[in-house]
Protein backbone atom coordinates (compact mmCIF):
# COMPACT_ATOMS: atom_id res chain seq x y z
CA UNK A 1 91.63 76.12 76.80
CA UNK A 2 88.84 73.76 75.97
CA UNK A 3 89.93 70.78 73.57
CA UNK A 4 88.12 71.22 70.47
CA UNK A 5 87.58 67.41 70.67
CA UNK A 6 84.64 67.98 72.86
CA UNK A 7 83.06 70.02 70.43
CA UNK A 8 82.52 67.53 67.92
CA UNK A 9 79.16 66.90 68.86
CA UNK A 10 76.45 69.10 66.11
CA UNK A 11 78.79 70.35 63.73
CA UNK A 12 77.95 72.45 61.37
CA UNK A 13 77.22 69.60 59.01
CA UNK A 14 74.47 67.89 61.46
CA UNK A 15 73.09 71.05 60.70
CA UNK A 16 72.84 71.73 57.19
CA UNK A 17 72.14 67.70 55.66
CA UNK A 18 72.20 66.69 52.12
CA UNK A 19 68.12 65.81 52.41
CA UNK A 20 66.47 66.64 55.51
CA UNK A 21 63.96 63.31 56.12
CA UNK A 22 60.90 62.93 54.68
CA UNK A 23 58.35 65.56 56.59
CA UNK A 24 55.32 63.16 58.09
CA UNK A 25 51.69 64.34 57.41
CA UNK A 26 51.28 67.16 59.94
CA UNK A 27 47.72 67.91 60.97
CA UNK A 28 46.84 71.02 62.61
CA UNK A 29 43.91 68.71 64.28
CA UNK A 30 46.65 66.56 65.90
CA UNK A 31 48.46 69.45 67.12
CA UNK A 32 45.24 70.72 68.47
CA UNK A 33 44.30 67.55 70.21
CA UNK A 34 47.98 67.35 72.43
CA UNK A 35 48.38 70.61 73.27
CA UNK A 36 44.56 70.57 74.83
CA UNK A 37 45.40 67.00 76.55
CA UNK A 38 48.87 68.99 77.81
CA UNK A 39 46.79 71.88 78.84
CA UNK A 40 43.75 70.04 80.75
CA UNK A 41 47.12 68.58 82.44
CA UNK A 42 48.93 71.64 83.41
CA UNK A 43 51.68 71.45 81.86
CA UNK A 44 51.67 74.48 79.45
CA UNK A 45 51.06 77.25 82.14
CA UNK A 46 51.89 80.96 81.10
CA UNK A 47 51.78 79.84 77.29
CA UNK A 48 51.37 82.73 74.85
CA UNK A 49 51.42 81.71 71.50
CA UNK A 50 52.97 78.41 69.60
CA UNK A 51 53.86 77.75 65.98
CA UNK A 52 54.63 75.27 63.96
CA UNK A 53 56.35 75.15 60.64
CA UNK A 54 56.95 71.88 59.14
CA UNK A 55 58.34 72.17 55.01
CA UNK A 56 58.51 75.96 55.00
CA UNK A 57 54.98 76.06 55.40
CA UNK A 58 53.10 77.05 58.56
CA UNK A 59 51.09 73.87 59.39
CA UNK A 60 49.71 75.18 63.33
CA UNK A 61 49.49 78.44 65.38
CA UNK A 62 48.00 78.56 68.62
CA UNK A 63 47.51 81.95 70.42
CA UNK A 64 46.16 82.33 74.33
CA UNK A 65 45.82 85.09 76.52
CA UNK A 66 47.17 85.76 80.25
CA UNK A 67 49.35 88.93 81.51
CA UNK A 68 52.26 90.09 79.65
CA UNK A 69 55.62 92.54 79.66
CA UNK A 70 57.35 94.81 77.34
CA UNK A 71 60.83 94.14 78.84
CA UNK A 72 59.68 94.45 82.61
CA UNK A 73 56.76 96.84 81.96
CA UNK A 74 53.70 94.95 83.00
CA UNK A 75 50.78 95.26 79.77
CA UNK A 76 47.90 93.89 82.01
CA UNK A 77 45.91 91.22 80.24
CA UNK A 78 46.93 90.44 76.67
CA UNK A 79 44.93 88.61 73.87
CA UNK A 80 47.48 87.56 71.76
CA UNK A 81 46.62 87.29 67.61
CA UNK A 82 49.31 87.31 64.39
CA UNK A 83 49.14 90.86 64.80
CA UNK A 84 50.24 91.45 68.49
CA UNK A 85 53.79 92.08 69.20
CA UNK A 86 55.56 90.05 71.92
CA UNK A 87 59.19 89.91 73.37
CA UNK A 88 61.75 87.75 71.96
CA UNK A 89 64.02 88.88 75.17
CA UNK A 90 67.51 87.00 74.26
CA UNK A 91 65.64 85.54 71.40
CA UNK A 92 67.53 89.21 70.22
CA UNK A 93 70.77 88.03 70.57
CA UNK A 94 70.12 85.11 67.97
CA UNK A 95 69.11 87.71 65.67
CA UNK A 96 71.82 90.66 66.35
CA UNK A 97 74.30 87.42 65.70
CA UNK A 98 72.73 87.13 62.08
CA UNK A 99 72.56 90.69 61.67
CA UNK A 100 76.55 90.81 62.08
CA UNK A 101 77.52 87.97 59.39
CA UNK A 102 75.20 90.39 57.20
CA UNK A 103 77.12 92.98 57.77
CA UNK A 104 80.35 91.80 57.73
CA UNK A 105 79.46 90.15 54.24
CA UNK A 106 78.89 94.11 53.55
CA UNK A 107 82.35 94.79 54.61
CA UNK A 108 80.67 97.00 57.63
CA UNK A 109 82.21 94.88 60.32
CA UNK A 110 85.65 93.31 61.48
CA UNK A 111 86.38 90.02 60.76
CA UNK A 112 85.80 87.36 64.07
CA UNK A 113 89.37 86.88 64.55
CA UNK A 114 90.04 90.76 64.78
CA UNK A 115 90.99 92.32 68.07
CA UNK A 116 88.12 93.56 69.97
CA UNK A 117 89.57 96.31 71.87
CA UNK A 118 91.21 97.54 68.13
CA UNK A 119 87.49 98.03 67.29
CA UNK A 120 86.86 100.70 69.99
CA UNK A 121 89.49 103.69 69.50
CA UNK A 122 87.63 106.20 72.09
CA UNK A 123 88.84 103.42 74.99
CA UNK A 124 91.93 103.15 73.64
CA UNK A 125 93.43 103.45 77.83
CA UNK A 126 91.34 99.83 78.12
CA UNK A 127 93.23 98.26 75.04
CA UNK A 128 97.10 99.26 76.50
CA UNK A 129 95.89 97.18 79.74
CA UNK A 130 97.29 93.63 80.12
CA UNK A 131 95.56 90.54 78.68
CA UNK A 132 92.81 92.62 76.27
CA UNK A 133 94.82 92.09 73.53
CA UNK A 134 93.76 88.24 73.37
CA UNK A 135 90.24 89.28 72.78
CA UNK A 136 88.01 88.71 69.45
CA UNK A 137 85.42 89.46 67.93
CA UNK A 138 84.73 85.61 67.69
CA UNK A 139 85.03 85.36 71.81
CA UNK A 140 82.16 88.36 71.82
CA UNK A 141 79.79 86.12 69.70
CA UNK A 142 80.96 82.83 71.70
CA UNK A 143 80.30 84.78 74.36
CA UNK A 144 83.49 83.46 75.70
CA UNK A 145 85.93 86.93 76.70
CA UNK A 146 87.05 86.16 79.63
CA UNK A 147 85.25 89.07 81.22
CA UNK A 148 83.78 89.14 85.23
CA UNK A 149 80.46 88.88 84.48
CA UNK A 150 77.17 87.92 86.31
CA UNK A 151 73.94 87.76 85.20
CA UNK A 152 72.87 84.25 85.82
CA UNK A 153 73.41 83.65 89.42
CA UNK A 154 71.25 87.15 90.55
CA UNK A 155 67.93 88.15 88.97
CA UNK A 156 67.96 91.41 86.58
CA UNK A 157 66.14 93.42 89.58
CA UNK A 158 69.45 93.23 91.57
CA UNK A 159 71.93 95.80 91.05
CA UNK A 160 74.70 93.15 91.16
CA UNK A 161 73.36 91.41 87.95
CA UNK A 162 75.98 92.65 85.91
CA UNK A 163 72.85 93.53 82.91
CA UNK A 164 71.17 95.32 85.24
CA UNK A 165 74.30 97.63 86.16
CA UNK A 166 75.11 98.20 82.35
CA UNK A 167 71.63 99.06 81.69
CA UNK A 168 72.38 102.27 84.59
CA UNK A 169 75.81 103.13 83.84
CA UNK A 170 76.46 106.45 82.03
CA UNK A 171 78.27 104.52 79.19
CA UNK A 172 77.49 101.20 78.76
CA UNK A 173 80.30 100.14 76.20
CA UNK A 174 83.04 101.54 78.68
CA UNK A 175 80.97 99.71 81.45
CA UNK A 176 81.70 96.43 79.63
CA UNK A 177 85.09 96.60 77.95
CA UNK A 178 86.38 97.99 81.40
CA UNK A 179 85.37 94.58 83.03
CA UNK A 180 88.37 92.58 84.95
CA UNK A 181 89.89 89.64 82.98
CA UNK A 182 89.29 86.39 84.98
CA UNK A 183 89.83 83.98 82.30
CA UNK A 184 91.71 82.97 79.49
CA UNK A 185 89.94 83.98 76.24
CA UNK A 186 87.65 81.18 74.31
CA UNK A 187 88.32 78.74 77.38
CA UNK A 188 84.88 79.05 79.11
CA UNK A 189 81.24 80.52 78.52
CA UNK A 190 80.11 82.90 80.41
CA UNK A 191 75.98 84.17 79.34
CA UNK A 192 76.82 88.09 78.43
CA UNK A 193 74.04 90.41 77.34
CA UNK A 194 76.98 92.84 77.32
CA UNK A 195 79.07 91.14 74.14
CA UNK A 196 75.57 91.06 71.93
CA UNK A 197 75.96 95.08 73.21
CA UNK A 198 79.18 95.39 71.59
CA UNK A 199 78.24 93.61 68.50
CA UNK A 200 75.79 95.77 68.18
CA UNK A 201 77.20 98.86 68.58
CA UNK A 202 79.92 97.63 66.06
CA UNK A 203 76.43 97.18 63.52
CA UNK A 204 75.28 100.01 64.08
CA UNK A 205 78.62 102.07 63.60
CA UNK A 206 79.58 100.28 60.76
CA UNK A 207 76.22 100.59 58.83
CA UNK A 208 76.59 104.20 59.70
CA UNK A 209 72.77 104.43 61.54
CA UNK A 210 70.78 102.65 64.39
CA UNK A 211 70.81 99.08 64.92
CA UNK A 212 67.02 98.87 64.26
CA UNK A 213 67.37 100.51 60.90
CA UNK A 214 69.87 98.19 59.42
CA UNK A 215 67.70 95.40 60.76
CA UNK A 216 64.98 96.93 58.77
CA UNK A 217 66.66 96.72 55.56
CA UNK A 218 69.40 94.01 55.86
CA UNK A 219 66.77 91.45 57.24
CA UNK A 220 63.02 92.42 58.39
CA UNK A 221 61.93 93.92 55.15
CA UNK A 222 63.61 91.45 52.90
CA UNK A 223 61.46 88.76 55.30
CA UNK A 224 58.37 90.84 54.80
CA UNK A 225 58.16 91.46 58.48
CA UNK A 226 55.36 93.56 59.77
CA UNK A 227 55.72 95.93 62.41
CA UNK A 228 58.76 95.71 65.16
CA UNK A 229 59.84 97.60 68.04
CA UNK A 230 64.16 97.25 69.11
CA UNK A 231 63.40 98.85 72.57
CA UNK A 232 66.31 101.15 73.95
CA UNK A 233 67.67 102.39 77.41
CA UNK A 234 67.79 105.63 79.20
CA UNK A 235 70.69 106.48 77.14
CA UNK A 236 68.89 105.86 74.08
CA UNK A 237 70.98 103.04 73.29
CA UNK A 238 69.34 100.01 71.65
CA UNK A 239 69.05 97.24 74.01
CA UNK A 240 70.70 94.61 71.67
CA UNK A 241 70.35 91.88 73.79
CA UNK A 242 66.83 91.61 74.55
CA UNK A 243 64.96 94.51 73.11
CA UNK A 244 63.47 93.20 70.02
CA UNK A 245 59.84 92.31 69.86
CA UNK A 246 58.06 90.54 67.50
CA UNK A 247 54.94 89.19 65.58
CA UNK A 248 54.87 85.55 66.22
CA UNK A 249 54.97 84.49 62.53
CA UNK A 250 57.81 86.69 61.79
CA UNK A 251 59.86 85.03 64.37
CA UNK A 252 58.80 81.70 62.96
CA UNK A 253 60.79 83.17 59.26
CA UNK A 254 63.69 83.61 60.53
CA UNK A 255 64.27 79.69 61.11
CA UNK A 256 62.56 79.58 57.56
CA UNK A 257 65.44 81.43 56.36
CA UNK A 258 68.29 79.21 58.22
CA UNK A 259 66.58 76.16 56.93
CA UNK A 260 66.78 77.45 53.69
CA UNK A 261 70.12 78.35 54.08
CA UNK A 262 69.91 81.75 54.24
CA UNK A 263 67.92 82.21 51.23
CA UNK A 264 64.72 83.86 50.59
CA UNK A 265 63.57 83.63 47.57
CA UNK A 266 66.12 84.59 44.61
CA UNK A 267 67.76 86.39 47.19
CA UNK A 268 70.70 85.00 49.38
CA UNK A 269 69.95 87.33 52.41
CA UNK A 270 72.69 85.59 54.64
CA UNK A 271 75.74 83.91 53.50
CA UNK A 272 75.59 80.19 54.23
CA UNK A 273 79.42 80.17 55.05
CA UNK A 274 77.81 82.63 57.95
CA UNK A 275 75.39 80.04 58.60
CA UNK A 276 78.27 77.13 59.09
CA UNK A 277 80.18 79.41 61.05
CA UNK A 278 77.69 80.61 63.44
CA UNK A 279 76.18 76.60 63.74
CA UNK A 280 79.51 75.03 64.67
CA UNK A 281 79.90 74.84 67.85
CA UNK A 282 82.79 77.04 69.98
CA UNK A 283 82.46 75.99 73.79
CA UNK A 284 80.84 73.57 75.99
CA UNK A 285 77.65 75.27 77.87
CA UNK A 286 77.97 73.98 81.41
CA UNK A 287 74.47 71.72 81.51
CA UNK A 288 76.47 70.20 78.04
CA UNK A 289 74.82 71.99 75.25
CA UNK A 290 77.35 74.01 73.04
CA UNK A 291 77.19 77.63 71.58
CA UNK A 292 78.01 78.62 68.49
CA UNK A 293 77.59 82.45 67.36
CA UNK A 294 74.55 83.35 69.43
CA UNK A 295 73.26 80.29 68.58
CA UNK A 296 72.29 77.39 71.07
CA UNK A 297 73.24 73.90 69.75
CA UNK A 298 71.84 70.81 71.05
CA UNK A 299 69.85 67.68 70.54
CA UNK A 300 66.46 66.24 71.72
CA UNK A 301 64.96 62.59 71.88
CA UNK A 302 62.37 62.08 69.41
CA UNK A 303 60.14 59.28 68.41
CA UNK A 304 60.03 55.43 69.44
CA UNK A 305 62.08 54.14 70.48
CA UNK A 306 64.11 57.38 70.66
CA UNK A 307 66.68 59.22 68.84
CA UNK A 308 68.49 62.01 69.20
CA UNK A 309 67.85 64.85 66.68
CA UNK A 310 70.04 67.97 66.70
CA UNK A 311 68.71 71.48 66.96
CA UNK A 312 69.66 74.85 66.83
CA UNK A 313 67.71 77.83 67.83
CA UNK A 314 67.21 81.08 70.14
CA UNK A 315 66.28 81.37 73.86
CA UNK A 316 64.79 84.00 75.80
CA UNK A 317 63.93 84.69 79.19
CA UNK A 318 60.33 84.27 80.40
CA UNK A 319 59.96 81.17 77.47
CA UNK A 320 60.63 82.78 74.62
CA UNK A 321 61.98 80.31 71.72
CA UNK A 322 62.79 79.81 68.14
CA UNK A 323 64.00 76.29 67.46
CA UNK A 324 64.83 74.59 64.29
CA UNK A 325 65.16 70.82 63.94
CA UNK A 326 67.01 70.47 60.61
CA UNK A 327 66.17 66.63 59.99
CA UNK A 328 63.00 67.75 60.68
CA UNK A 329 62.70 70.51 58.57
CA UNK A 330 60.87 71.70 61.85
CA UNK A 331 60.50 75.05 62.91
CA UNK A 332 58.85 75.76 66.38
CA UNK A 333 58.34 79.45 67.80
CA UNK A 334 57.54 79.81 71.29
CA UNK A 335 56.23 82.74 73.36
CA UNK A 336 55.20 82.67 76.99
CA UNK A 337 54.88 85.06 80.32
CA UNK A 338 56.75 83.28 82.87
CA UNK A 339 58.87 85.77 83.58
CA UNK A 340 58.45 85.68 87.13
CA UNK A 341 58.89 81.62 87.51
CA UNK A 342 62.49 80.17 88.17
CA UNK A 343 64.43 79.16 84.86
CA UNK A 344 63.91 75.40 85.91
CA UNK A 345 59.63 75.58 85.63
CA UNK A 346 60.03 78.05 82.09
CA UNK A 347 62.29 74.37 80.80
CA UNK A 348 59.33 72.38 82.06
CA UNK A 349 56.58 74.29 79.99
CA UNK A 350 58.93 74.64 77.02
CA UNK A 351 59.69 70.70 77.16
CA UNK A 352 55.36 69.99 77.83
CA UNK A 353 55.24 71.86 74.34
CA UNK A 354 57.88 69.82 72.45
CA UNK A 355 57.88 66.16 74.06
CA UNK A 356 53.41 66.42 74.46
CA UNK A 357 52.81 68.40 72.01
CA UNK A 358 55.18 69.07 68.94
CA UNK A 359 57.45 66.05 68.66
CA UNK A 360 55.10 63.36 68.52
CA UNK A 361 53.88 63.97 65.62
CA UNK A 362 57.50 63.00 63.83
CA UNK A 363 57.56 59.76 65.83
């Protein structure tokens, strides 16, 4: 088991302080000027759209145009706009994990420290099977089960990346809860598109219609959102994980709403004890980041001389990001179309965009 010692680092309390600093004078003119200097450069190849949200208020959007996807399908040349629709790809498992503390404030969904297998009576021969009795609902959203699993060290268009074979199998939920145990429960991370499928399929179960239809009303419509597409398989399941897409500014709300602790308006729309719970970290990411409830935890140098500010957001493949810098009250959305590059050249755009272009201005 890990020792919860070495989680101590962006609690939940980094993440929700008293008074976030004083916001600096953001100038969309500034922002202009660094991203073009990073761009002459070459740094920000494949970048779609960038926003930036400093206060609650959206102080700088920047929209280009290059070849895009809808989950794999190739859209040709895109011009993207506020009104054009892009993938989030695991961006969607950020949201799925707020759409569960919604519902479980509802009373639609078990508890985290209920037994998974308990949750899923129609494989009841998986649950009498050694070892799955040690699994939660809090190791599905720390991604942490204990499950074989693989769909980091092959690309999604080999049929050994574990995503990839749940995506063809007749029944994906039996296709994941049938997995073989190599680990201890909550003692190691393992990246899982399969445990945002279970969540959910508990959502959607509980809230007694599709996933995209609760999402609608528990969260999207509250938000204002405009339009949205949850994209599903051959089965006509929803593809939890990495379905959703998107209008840019809509993305850029829903760290609105975590910085305002889950309130919109007079309306609380998530619970902040959700909020604490899903921002404290669980387990140690191998490069040293943690994970909380679908939520990536970290911290970035910022300013001179530097300092280390903690963040929180969403992370998607191909350069999809939402990231929140609480201290900041900062709230960055990223899209981009590198699908096709290796995940170490989508980190170097992404970091050209926050340490050229973003971040400087809160020096």
């Amino acid at each position: 088991m890990i020792d919860r010692r070495h989680l101590l680092l962006g609690t939940a309390a980094a993440f929700f302080p008293a008074d976030a600093m004083a916001a600096p004078p953001a100038k969309a003119e500034d922002f202009a000027r660094r991203l073009a200097a990073a761009d002459t450069a070459g740094k920000l190849g494949g970048l779609h759209v960038l926003l930036v949200s400093v206060g609650g208020n959206l102080v700088f959007e920047h929209y280009g145009k290059g070849a895009d996807e809808k989950r794999g399908r190739p859209l040709s040349t895109v011009t993207f706009g506020p009104r054009v629709l892009h993938d989030l790809r695991s961006v969607s498992k950020t949201v799925v994990g707020l759409l569960y503390g919604i519902a479980l404030a509802e009373g639609k969904v078990p508890a985290p420290d209920a037994g998974l297998y308990a949750q899923f009576p129609d494989y009841a021969d998986l649950a009498t099977q050694p070892g799955r009795d040690r699994i939660t609902i809090e190791h599905v959203l720390s991604m942490s089960m204990g499950l074989e699993w693989d769909e980091s060290s092959v690309p999604y268009s080999d049929p050994r990346n574990s995503e990839t074979q749940m995506d063809n199998a007749s029944d994906r939920y039996r296709f994941i809860l049938e997995r073989k145990i190599v680990g201890e429960p909550g003692a190691k991370w393992t990246y899982c598109g399969g445990a945002t499928a279970l969540l959910g399929r508990l959502i959607a179960r509980g809230t007694g219609g599709t996933l995209l239809a609760y999402a609608r009303r528990a969260l999207f419509e509250p938000l204002g959102f405009g339009p949205v597409e949850w994209m599903t398989g051959r089965d006509g399941e929803p593809i939890a994980a990495s379905g959703l897409r998107l209008l840019p500014r809509d993305l850029l709300k829903i760290g609105q709403l975590i910085l305002a602790r889950g309130k919109e308006k007079d309306r609380q729309i998530v619970s902040v004890d959700w909020l604490r719970q899903s921002l404290t970290p669980k387990i140690v990411l191998p490069d040293g980041r943690r994970y909380g409830y679908h939520w990536y935890l970290g911290q970035r140098a910022v300013g001179t001389p530097p300092r280390r500010e903690p963040w929180f957001g969403g992370i998607g493949w191909g350069g999809q990001q939402l990231l929140v810098f609480p201290n900041l009250d900062l709230v960055v959305g990223i899209n981009c179309g590198n699908y096709r590059l290796p995940g170490r050249e989508q980190a170097q755009v992404i970091g050209a965009v926050l340490d050229d272009v973003v971040l400087p201005g809160f020096g």
